[in-house]
N, C-alpha and C. Protein backbone atom coordinates (compact mmCIF):
# COMPACT_ATOMS: atom_id res chain seq x y z
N UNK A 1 16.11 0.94 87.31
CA UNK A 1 16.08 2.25 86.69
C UNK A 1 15.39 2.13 85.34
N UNK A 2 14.36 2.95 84.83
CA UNK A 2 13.78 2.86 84.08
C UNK A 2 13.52 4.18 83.42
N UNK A 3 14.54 4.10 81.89
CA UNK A 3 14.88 4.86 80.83
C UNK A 3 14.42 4.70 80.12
N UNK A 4 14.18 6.17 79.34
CA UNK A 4 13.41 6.02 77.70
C UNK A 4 14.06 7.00 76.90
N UNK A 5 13.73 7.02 76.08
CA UNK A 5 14.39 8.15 74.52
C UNK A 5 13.66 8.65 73.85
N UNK A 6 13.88 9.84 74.00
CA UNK A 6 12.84 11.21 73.49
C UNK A 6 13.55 11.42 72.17
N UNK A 7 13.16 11.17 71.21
CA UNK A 7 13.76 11.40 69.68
C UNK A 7 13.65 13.04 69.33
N UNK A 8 14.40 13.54 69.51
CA UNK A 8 14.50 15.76 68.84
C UNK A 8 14.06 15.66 67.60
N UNK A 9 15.36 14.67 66.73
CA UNK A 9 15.95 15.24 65.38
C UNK A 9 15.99 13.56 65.24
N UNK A 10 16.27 13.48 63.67
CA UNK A 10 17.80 12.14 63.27
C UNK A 10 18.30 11.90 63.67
N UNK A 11 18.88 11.15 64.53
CA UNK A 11 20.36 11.51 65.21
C UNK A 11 20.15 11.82 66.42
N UNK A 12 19.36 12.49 67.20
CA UNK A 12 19.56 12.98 68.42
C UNK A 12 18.35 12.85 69.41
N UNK A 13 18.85 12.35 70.80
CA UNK A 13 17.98 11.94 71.36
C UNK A 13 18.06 12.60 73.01
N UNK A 14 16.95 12.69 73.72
CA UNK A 14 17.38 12.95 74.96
C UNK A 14 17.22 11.68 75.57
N UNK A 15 17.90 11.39 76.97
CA UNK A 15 18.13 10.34 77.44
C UNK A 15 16.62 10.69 78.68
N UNK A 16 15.83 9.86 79.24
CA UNK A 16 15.12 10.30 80.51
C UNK A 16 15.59 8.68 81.29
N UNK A 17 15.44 9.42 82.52
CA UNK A 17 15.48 8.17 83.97
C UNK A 17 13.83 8.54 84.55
N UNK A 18 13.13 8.07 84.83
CA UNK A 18 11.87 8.22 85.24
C UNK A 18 11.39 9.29 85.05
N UNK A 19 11.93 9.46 83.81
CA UNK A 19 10.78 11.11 83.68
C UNK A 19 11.53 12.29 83.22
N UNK A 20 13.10 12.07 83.78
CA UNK A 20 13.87 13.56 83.51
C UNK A 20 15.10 13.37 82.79
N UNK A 21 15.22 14.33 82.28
CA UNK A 21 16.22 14.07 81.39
C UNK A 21 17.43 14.21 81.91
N UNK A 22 18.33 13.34 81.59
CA UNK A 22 19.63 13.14 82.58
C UNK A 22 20.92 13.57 81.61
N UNK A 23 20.62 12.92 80.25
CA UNK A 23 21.85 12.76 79.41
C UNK A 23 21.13 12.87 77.78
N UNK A 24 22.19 13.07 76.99
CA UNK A 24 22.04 13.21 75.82
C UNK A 24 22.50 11.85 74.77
N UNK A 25 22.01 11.48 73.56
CA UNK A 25 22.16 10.24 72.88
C UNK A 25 22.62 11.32 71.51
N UNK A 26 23.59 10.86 71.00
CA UNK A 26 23.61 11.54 69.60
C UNK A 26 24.51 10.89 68.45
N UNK A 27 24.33 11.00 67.19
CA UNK A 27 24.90 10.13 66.08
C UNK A 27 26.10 11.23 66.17
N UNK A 28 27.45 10.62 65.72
CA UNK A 28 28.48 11.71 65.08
C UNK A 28 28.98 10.63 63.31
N UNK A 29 28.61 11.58 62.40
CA UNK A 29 29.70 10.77 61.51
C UNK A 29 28.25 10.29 60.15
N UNK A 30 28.86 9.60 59.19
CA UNK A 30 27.56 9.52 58.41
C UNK A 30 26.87 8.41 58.58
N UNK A 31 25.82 8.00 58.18
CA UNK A 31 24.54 6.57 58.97
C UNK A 31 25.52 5.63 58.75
N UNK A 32 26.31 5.10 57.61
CA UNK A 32 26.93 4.00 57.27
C UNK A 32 28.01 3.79 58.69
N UNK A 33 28.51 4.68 58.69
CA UNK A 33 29.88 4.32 60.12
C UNK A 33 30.01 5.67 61.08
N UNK A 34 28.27 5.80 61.26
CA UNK A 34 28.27 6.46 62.24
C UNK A 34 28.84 5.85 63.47
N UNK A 35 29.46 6.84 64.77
CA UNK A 35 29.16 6.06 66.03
C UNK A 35 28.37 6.67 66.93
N UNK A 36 27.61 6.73 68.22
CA UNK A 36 26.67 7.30 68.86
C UNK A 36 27.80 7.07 70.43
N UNK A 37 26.80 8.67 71.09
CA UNK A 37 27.40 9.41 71.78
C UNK A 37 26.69 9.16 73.25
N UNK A 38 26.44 8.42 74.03
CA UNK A 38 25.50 8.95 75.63
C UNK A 38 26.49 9.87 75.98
N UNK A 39 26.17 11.12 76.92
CA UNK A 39 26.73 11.75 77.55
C UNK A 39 25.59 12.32 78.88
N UNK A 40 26.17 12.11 80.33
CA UNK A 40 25.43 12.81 81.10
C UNK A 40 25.85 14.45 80.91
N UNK A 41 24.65 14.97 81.51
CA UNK A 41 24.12 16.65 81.24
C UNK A 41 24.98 17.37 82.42
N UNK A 42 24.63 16.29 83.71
CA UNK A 42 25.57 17.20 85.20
C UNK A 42 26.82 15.69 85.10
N UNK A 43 27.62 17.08 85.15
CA UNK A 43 29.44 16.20 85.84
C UNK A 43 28.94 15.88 87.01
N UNK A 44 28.59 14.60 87.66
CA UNK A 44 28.37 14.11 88.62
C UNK A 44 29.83 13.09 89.07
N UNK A 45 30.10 13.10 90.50
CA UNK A 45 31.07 12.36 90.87
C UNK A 45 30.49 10.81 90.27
N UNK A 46 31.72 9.34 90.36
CA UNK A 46 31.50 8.44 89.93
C UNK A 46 30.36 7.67 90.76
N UNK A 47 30.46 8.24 91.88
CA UNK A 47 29.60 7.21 92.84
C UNK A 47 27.95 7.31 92.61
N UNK A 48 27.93 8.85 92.25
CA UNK A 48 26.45 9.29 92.18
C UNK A 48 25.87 9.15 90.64
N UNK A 49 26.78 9.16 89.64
CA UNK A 49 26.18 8.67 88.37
C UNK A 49 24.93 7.70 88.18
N UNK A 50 24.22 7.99 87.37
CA UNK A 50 23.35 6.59 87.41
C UNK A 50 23.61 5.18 86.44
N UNK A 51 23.64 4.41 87.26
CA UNK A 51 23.59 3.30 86.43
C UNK A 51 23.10 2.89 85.34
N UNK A 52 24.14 2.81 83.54
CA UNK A 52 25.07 2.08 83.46
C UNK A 52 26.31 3.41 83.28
N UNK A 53 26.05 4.27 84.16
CA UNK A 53 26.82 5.19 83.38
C UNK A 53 28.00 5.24 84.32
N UNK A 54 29.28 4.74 84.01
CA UNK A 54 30.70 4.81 85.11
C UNK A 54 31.65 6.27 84.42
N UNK A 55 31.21 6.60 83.54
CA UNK A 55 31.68 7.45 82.88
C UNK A 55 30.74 8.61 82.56
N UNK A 56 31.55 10.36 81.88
CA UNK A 56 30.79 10.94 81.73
C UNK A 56 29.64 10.99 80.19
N UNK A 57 30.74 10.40 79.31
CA UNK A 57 30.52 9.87 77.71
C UNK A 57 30.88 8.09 77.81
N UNK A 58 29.76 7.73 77.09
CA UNK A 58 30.03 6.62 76.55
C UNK A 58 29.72 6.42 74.71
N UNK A 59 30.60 5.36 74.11
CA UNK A 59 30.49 5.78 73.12
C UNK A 59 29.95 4.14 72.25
N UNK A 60 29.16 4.30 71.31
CA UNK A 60 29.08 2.88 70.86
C UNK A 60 28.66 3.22 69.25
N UNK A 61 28.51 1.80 68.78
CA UNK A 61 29.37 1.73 67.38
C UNK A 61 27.36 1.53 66.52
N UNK A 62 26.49 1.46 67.47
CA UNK A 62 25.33 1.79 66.71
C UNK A 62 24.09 2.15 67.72
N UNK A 63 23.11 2.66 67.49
CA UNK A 63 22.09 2.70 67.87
C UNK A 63 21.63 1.60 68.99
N UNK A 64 21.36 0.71 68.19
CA UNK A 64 20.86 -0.37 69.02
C UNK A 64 21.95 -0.93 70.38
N UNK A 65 23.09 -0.70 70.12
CA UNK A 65 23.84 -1.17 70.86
C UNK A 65 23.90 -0.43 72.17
N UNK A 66 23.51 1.45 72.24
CA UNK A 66 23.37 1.92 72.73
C UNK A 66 21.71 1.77 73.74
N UNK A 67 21.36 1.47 72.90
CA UNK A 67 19.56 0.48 73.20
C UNK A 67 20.08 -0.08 74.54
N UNK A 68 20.60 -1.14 74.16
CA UNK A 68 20.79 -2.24 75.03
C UNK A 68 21.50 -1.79 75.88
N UNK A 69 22.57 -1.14 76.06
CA UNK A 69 23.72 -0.88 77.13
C UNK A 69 22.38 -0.11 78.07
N UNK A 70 21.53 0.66 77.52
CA UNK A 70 20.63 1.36 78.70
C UNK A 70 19.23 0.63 79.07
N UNK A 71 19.57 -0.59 78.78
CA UNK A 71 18.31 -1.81 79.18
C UNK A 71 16.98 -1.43 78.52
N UNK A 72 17.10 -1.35 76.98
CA UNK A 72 16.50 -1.14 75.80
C UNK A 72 14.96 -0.40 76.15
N UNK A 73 15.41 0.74 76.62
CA UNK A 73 14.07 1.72 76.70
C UNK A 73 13.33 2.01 75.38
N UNK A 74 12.13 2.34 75.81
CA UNK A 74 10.89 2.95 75.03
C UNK A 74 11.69 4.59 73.85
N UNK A 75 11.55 4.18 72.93
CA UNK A 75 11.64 5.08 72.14
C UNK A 75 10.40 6.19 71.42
N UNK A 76 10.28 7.15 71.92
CA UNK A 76 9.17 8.15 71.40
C UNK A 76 9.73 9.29 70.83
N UNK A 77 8.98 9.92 70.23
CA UNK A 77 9.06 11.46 69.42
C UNK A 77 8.96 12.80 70.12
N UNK A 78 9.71 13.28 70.72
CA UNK A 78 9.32 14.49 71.47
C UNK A 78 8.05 15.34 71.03
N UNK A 79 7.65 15.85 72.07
CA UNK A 79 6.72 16.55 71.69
C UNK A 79 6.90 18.12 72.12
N UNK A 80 7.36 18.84 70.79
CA UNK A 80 7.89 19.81 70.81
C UNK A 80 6.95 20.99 70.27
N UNK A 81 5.45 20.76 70.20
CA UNK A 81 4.58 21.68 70.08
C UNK A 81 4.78 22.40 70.86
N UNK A 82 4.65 23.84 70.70
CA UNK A 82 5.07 24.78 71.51
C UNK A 82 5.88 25.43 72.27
N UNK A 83 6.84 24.63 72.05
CA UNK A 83 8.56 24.41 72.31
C UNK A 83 8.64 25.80 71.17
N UNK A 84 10.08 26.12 71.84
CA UNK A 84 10.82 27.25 71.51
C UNK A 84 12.26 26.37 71.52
């Protein structure tokens, strides 16, 4: 499975699996002891989730750590020209 991270904002990221966006990445709390948020978008039963996700939120204690738990995808800048 091959994931990347669409950067919105500071803090907030969309999650993609080959292309689509599945789940959301987000900081809660201030940079020093922030913690970060994955959450999938559809309540999917456990079986059909995608892998690493056994849950609907997962939660981790930085950025990078969140990196790695999703087999350290490509990080880019959305491109929100023309976006509403």
């Amino acid at each position: 499975m091959v994931y990347s991270l669409s950067r919105l904002a500071p803090g907030s990221y969309d999650v993609l699996l080959n292309g689509v966006i599945i789940a959301s990445l987000v900081r809660s709390g201030d940079t020093d002891n922030a913690t970060w948020a994955a959450e999938l978008l559809v309540d999917l039963p456990p079986e059909e989730r995608p892998t690493p996700f056994t849950e609907m939120e997962h939660t981790f204690g930085s950025l990078e750590e969140a990196r790695q738990w999703l087999g350290h995808p490509e990080v880019r800048d959305a491109d929100l020209h023309g976006k509403i």
